[in-house]
PDB file of N, CA and C in Angstrom:
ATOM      1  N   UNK A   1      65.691  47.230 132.158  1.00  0.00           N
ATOM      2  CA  UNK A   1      66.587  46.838 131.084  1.00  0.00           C
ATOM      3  C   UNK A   1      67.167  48.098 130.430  1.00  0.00           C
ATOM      4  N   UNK A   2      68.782  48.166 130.200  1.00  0.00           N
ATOM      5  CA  UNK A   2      68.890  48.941 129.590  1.00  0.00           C
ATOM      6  C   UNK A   2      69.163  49.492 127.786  1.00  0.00           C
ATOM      7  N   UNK A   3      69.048  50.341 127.041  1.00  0.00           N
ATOM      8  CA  UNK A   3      68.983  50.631 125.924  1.00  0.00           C
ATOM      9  C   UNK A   3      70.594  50.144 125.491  1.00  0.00           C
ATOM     10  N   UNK A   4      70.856  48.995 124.651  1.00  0.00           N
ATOM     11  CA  UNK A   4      72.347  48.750 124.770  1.00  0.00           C
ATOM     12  C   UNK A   4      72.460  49.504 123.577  1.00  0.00           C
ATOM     13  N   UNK A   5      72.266  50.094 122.801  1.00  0.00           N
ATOM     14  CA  UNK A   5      72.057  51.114 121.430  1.00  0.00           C
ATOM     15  C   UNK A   5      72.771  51.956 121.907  1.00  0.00           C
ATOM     16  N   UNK A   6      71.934  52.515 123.195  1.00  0.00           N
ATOM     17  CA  UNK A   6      72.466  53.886 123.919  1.00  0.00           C
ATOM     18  C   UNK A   6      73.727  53.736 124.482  1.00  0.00           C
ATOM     19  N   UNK A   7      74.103  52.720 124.929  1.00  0.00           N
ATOM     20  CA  UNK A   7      74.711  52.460 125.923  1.00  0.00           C
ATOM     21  C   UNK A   7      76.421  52.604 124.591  1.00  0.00           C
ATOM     22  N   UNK A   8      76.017  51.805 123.835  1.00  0.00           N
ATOM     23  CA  UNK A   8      77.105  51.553 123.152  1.00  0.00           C
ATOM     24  C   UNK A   8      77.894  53.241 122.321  1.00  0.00           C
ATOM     25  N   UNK A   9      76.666  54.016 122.134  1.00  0.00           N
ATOM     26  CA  UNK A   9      76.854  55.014 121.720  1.00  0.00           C
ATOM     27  C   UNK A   9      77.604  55.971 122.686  1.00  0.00           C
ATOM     28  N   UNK A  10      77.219  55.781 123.815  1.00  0.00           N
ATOM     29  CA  UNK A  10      78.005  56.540 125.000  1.00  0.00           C
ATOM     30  C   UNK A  10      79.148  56.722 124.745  1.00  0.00           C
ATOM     31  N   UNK A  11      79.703  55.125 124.857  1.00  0.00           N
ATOM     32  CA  UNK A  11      80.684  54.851 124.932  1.00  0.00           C
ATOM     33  C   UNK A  11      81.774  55.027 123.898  1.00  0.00           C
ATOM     34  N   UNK A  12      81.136  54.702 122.396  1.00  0.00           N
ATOM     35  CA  UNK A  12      82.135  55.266 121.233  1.00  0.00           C
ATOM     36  C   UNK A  12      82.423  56.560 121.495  1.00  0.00           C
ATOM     37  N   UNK A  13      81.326  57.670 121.604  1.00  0.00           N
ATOM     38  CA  UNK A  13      81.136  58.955 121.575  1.00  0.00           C
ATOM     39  C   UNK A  13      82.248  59.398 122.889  1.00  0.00           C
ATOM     40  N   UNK A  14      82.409  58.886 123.729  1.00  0.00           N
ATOM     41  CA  UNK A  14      83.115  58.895 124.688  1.00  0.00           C
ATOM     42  C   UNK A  14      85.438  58.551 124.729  1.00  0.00           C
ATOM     43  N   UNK A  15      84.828  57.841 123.856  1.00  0.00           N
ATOM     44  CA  UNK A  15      86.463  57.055 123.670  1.00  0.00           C
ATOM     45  C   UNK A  15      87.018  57.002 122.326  1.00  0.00           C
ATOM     46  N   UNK A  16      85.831  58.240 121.572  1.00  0.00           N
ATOM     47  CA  UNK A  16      86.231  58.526 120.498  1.00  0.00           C
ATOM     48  C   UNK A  16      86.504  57.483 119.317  1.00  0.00           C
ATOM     49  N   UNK A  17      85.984  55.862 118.907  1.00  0.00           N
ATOM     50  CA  UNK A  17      85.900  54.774 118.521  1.00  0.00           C
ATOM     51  C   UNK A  17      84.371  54.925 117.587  1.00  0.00           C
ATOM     52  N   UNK A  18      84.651  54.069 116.501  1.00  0.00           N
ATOM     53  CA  UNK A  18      83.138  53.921 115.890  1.00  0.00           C
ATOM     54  C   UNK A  18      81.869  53.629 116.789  1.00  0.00           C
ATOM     55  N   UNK A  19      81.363  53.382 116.500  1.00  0.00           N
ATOM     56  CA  UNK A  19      79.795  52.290 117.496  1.00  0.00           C
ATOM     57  C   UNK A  19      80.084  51.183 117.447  1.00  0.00           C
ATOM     58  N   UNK A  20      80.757  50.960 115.876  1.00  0.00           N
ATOM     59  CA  UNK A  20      80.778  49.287 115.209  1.00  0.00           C
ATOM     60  C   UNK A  20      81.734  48.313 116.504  1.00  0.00           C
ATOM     61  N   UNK A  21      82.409  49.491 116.824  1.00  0.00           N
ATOM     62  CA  UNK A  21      83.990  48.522 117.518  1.00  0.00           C
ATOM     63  C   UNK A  21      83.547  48.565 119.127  1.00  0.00           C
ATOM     64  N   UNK A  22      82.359  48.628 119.298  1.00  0.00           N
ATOM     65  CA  UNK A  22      81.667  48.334 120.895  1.00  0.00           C
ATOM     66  C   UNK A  22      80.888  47.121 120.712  1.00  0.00           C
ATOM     67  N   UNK A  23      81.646  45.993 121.180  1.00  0.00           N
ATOM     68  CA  UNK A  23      80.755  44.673 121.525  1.00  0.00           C
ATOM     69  C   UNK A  23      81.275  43.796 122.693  1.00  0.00           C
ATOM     70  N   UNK A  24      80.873  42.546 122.721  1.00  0.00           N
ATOM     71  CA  UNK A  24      80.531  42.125 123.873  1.00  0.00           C
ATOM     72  C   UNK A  24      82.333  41.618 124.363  1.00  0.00           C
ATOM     73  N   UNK A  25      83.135  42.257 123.216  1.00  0.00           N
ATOM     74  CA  UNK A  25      84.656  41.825 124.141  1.00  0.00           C
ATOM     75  C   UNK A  25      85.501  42.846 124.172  1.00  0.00           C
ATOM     76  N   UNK A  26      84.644  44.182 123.869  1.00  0.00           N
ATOM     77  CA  UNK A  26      84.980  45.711 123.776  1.00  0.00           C
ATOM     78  C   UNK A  26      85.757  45.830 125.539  1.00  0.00           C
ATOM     79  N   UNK A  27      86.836  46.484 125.623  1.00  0.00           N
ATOM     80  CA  UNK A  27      87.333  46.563 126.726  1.00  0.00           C
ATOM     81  C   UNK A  27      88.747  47.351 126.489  1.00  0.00           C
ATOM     82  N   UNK A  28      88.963  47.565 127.794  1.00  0.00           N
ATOM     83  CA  UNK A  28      90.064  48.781 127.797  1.00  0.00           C
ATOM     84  C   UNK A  28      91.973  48.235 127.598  1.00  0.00           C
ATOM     85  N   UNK A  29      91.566  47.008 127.424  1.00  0.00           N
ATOM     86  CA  UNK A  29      92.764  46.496 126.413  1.00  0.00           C
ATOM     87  C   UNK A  29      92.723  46.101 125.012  1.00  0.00           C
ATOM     88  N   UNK A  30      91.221  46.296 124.359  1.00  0.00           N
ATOM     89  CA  UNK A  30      90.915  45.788 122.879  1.00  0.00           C
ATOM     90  C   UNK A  30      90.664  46.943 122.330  1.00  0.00           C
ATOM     91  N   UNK A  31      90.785  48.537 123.536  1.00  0.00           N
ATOM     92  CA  UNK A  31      90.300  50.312 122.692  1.00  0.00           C
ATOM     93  C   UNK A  31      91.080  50.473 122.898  1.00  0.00           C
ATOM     94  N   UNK A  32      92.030  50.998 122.081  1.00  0.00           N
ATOM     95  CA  UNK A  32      93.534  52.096 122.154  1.00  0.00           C
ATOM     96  C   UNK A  32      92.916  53.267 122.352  1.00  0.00           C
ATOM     97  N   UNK A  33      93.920  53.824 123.844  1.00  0.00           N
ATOM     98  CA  UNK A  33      93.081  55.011 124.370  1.00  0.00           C
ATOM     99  C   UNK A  33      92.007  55.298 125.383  1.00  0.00           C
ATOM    100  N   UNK A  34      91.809  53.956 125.596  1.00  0.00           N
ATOM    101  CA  UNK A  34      91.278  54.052 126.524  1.00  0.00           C
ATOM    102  C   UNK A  34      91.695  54.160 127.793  1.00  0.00           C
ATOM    103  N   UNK A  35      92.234  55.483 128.240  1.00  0.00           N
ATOM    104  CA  UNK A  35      92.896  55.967 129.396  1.00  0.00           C
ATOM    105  C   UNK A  35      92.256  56.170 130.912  1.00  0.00           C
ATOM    106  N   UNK A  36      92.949  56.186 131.836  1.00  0.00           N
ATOM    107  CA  UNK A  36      91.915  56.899 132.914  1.00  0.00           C
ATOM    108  C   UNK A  36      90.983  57.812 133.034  1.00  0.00           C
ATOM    109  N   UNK A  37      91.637  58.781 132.030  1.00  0.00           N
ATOM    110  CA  UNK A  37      91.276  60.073 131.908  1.00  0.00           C
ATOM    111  C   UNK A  37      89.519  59.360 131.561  1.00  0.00           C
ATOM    112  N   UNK A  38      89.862  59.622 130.703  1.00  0.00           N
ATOM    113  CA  UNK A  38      88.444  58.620 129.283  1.00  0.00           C
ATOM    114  C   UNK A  38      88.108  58.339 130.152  1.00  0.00           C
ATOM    115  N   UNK A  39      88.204  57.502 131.394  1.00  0.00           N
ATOM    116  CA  UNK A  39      87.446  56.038 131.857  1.00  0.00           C
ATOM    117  C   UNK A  39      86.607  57.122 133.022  1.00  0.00           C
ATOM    118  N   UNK A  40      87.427  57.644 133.152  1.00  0.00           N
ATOM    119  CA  UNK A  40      86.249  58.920 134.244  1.00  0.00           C
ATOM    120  C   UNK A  40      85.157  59.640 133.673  1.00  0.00           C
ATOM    121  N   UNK A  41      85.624  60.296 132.519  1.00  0.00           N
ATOM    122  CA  UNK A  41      84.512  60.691 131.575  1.00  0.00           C
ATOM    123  C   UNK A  41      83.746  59.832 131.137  1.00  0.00           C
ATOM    124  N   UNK A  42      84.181  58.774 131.043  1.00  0.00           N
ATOM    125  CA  UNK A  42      83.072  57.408 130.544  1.00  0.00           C
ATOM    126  C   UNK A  42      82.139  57.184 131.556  1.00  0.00           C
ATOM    127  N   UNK A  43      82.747  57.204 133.015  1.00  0.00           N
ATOM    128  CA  UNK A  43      81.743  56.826 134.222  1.00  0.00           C
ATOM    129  C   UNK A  43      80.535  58.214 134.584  1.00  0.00           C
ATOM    130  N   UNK A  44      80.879  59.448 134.212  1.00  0.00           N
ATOM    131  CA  UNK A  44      80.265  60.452 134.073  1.00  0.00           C
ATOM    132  C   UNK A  44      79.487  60.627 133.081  1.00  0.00           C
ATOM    133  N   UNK A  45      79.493  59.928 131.838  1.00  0.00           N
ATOM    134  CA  UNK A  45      78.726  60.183 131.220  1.00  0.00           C
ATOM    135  C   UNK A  45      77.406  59.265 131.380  1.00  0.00           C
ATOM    136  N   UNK A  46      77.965  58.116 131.750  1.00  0.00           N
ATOM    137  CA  UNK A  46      77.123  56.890 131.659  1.00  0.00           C
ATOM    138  C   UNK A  46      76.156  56.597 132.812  1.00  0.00           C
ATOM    139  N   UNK A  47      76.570  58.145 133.926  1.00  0.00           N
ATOM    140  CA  UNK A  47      76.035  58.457 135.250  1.00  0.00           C
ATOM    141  C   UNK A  47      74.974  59.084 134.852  1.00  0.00           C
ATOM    142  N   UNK A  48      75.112  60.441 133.722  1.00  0.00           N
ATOM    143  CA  UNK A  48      74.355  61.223 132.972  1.00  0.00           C
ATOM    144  C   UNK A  48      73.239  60.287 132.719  1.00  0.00           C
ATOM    145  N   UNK A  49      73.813  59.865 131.477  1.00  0.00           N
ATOM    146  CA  UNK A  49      72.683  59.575 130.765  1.00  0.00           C
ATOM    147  C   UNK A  49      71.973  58.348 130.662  1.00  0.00           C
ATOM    148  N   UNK A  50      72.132  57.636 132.212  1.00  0.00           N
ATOM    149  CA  UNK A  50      70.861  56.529 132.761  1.00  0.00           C
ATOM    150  C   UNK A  50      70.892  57.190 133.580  1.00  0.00           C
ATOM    151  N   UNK A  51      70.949  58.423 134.287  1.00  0.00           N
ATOM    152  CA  UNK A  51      70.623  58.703 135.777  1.00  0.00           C
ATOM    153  C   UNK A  51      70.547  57.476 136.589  1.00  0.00           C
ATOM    154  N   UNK A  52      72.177  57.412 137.099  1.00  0.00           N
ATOM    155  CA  UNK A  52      72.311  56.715 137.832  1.00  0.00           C
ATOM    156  C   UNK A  52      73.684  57.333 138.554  1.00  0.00           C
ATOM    157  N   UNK A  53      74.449  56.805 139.703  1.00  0.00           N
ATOM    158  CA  UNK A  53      75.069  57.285 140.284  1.00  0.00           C
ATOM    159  C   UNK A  53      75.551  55.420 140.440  1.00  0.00           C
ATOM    160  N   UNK A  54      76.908  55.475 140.084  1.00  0.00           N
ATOM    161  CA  UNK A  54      77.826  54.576 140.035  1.00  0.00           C
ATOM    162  C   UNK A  54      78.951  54.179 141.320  1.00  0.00           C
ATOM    163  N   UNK A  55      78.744  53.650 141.838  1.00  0.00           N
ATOM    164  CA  UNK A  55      79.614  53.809 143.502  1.00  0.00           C
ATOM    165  C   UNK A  55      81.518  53.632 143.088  1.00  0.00           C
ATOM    166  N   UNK A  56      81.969  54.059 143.898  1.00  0.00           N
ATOM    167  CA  UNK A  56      83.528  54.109 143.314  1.00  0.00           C
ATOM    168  C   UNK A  56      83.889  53.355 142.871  1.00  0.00           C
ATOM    169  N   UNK A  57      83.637  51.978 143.958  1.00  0.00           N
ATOM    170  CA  UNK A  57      84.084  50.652 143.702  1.00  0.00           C
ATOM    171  C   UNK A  57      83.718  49.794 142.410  1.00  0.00           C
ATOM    172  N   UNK A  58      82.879  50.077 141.531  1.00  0.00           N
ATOM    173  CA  UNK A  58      82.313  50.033 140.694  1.00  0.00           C
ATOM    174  C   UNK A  58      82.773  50.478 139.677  1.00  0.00           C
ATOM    175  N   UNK A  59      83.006  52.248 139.814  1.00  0.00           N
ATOM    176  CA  UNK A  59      83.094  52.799 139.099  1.00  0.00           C
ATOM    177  C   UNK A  59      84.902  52.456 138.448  1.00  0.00           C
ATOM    178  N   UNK A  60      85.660  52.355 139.609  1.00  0.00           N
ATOM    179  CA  UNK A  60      87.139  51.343 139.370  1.00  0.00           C
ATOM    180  C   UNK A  60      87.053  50.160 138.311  1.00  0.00           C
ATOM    181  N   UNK A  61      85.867  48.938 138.463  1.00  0.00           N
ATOM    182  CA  UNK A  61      85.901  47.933 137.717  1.00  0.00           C
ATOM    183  C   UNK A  61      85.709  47.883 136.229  1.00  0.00           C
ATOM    184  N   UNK A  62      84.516  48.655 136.139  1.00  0.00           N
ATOM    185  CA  UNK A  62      83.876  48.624 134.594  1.00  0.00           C
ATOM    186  C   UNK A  62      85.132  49.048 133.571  1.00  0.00           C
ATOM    187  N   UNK A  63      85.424  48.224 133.024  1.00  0.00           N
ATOM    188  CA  UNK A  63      86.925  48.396 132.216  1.00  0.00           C
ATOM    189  C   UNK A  63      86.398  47.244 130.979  1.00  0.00           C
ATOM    190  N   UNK A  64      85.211  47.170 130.532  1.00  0.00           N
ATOM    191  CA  UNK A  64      85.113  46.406 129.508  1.00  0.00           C
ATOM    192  C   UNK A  64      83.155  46.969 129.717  1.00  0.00           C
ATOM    193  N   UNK A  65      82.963  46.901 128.171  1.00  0.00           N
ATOM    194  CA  UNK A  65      81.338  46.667 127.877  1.00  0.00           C
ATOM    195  C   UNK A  65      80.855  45.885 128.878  1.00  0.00           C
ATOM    196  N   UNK A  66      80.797  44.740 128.955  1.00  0.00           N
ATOM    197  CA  UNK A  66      80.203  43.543 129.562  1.00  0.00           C
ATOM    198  C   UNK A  66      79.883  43.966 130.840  1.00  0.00           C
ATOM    199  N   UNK A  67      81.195  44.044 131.516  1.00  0.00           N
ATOM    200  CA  UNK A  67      80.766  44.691 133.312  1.00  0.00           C
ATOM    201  C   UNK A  67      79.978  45.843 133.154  1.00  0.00           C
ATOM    202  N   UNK A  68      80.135  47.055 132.176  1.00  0.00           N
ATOM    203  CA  UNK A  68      79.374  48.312 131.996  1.00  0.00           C
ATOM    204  C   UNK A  68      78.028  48.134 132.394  1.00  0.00           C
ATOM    205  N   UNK A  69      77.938  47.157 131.078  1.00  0.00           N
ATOM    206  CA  UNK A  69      76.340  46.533 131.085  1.00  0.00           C
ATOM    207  C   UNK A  69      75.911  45.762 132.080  1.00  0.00           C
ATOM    208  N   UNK A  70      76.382  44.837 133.230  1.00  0.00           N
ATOM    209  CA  UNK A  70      76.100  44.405 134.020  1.00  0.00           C
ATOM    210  C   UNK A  70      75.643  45.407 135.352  1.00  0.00           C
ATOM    211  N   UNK A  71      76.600  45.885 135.746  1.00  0.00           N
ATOM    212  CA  UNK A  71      76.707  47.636 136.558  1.00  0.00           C
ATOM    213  C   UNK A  71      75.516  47.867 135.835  1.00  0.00           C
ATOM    214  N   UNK A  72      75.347  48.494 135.260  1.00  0.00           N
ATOM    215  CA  UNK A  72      74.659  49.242 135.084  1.00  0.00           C
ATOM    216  C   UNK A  72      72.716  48.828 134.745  1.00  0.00           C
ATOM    217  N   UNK A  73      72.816  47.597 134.527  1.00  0.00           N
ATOM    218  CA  UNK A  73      71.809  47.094 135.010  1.00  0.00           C
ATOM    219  C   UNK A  73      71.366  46.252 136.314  1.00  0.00           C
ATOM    220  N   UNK A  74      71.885  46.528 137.062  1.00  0.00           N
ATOM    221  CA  UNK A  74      72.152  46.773 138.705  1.00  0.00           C
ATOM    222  C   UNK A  74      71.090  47.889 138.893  1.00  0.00           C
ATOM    223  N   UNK A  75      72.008  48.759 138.349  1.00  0.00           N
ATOM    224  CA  UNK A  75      71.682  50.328 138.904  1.00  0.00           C
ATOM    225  C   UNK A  75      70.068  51.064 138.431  1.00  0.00           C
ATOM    226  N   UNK A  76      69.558  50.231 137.382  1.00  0.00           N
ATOM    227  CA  UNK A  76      68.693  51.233 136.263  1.00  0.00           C
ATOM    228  C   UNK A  76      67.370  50.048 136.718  1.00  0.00           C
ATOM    229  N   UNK A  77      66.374  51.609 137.010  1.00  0.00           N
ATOM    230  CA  UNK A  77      65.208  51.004 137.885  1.00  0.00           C
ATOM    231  C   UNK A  77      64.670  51.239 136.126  1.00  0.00           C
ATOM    232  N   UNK A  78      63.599  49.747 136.267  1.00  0.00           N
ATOM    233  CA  UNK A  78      62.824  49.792 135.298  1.00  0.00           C
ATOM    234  C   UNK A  78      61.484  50.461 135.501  1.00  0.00           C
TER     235      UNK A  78
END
């Protein structure tokens, strides 16, 4: 299971957004700014810090919290 605390923090810290404005309909048409650019650094960070390694195809989709969190609890050995 992963830390959605952490998870959410990534992601503000990442896309430059409060914490508050990461929830479950948080997505890259509801964050202004949320660019490609961002969305690579987002997949790098979020590679970081669950040590995990995100496959491309994957790494293309996650364009909202929800899939993040789904992905990524895929990926994260308990």
């Amino acid at each position: 299971m992963i830390d959605e605390a952490l998870l959410k923090q990534v992601i503000a810290s990442v896309l430059g957004v409060p914490v508050e404005t990461i929830g479950p309909d948080a997505s890259s048409d509801t964050i202004p700014g949320w660019d490609s650019l961002k969305h690579m650094n987002l997949v790098l960070a979020l590679e970081q810090t669950f040590g995990v390694e995100i496959p491309d195809e994957d790494a293309a989709e996650i364009t909202s919290y929800a899939l993040i969190k789904v992905v990524l609890q895929d990926l994260v050995v308990d």
